[in-house]
Protein backbone atom coordinates (compact mmCIF):
# COMPACT_ATOMS: atom_id res chain seq x y z
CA UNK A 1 -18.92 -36.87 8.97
CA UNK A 2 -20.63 -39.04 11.00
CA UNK A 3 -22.43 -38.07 14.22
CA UNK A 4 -22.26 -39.98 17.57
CA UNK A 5 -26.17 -40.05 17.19
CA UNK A 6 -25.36 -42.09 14.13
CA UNK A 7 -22.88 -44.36 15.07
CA UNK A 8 -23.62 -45.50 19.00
CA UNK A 9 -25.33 -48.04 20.28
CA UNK A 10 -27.89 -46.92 21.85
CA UNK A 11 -29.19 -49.97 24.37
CA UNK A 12 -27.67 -48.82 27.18
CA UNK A 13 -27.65 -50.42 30.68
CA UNK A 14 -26.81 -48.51 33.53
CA UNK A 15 -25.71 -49.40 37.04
CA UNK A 16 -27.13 -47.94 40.21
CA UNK A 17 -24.73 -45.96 41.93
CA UNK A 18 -26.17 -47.39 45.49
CA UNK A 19 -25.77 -50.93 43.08
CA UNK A 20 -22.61 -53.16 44.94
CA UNK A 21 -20.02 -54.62 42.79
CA UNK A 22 -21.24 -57.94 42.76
CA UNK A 23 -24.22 -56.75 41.12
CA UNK A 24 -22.63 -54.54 38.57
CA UNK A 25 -20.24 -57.24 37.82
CA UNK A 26 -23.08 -59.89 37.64
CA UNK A 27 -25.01 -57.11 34.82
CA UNK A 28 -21.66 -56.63 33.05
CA UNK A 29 -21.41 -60.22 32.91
CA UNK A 30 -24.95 -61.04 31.42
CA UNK A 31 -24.10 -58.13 29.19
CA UNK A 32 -20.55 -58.98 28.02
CA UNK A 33 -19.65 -55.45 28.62
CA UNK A 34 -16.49 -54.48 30.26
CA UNK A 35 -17.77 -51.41 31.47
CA UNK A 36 -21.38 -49.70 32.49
CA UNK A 37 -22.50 -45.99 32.84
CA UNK A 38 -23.01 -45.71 36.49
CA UNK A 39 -26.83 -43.31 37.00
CA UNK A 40 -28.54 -41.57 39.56
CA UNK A 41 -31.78 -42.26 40.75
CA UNK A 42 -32.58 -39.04 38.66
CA UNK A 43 -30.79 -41.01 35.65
CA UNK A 44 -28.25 -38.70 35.18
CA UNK A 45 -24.92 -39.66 34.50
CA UNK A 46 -22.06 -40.13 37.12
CA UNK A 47 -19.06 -41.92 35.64
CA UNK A 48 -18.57 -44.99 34.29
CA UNK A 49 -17.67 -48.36 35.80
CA UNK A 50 -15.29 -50.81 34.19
CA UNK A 51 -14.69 -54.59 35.00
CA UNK A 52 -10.15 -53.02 35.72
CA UNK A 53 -11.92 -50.68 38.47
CA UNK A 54 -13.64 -53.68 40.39
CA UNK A 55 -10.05 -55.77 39.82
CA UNK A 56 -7.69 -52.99 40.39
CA UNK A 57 -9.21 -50.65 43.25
CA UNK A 58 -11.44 -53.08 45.06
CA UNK A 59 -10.33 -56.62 44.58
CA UNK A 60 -6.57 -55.72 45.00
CA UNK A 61 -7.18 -54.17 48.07
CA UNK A 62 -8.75 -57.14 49.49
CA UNK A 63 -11.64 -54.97 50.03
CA UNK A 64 -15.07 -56.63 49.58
CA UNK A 65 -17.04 -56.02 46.18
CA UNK A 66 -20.49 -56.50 47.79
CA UNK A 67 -19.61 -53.99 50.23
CA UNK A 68 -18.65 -51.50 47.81
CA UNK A 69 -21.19 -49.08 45.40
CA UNK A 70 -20.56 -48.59 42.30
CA UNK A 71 -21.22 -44.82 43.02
CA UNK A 72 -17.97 -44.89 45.63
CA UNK A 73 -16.09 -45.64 42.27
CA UNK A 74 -17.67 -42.88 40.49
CA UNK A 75 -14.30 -39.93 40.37
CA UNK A 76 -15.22 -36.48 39.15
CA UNK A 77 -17.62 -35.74 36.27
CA UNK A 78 -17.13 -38.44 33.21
CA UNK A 79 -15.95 -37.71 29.96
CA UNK A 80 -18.82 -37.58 27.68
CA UNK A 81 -19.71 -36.56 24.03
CA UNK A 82 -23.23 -34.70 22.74
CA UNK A 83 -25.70 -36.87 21.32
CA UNK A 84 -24.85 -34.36 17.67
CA UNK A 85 -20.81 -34.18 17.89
CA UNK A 86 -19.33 -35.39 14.79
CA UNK A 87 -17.10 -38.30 14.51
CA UNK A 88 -13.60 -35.84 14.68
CA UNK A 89 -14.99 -34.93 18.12
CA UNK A 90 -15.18 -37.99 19.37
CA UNK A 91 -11.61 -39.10 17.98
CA UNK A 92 -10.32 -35.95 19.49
CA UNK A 93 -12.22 -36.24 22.94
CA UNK A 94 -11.13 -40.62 23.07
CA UNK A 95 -7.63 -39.39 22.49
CA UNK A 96 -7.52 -36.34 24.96
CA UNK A 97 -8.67 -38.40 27.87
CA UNK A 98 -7.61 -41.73 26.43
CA UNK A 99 -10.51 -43.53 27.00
CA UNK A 100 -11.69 -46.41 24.54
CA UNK A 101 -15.62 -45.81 25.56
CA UNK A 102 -17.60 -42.48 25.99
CA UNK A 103 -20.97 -41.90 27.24
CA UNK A 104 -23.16 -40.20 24.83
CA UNK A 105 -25.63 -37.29 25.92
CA UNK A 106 -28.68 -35.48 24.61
CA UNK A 107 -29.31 -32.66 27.02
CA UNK A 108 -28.44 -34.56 31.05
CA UNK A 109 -30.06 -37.59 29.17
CA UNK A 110 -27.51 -40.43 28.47
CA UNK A 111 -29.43 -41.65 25.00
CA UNK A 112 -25.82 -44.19 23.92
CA UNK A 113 -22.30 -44.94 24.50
CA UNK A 114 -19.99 -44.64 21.34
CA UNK A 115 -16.97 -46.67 21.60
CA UNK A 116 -13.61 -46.94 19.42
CA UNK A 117 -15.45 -49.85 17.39
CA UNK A 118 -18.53 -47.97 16.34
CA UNK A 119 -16.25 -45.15 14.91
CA UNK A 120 -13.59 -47.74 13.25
CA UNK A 121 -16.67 -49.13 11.65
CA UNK A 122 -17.57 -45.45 9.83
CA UNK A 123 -14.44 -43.47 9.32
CA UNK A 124 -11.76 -44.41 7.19
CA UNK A 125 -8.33 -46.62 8.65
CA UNK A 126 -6.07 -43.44 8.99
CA UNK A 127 -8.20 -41.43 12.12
CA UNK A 128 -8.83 -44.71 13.76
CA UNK A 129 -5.35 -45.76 13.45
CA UNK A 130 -4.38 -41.80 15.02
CA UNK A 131 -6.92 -42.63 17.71
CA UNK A 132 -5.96 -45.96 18.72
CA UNK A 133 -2.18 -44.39 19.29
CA UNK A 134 -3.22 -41.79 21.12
CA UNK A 135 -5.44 -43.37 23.65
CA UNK A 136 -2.28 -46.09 23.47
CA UNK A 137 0.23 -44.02 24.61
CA UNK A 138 1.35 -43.84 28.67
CA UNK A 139 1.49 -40.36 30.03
């Protein structure tokens, strides 16, 4: 099986976490990204940013994006996978926390992200079709 070493993509682009909105928004943009790992100035990982968060928790709130970090977004440690887990780890760690993207590590070092594409493209239909159902359904 697979590894997430294997299958990521590994040209990552982080955002700041002292980085405002506007300018993750602007990188996501240039990107085409819906979401960016948001990294310390020690380039550690502290969660991940999506394009819903901005909508959802700052522009609903009528609260200003270029007054807002991306690091105030950051909640809790994020859900990541080892540079060497196998493809049935990530499955099982997407579906757990029902995320569609993970953050892939090598020691603190975030070296890729793996997301539900990369491992539809090297696993057969059945596991991708469990995973997209589980990361589907509403708790």
């Amino acid at each position: 099986m697979p590894t997430a070493r294997e299958i990521m993509t590994n040209d990552v682009s982080c955002v700041r976490e002292q980085d405002d909105l506007r300018v993750a928004a602007r990188r996501m943009a240039e990107l085409g990204v819906g979401s960016l790992p948001i990294c310390g100035d020690d380039n550690r990982l502290r969660g991940m940013l999506t394009d819903r968060d901005i909508v959802v928790k700052v522009l609903a709130e009528g609260r200003d994006p270029g007054n807002v970090t991306a690091g105030e977004l950051a909640q809790g440690e994020a859900v990541t996978v080892g540079a060497d887990d196998d493809a049935a780890e990530i499955l099982r760690t997407m579906g757990k926390h029902q995320v569609r993207r993970l953050p892939v590590i090598d020691g603190h070092e975030l070296v890729g992200i793996v997301a539900v594409a990369d491992v539809a493209r090297s696993l057969p239909d059945r596991p991708v079709g469990d995973l997209i159902e589980a990361i589907s359904e509403r708790p």
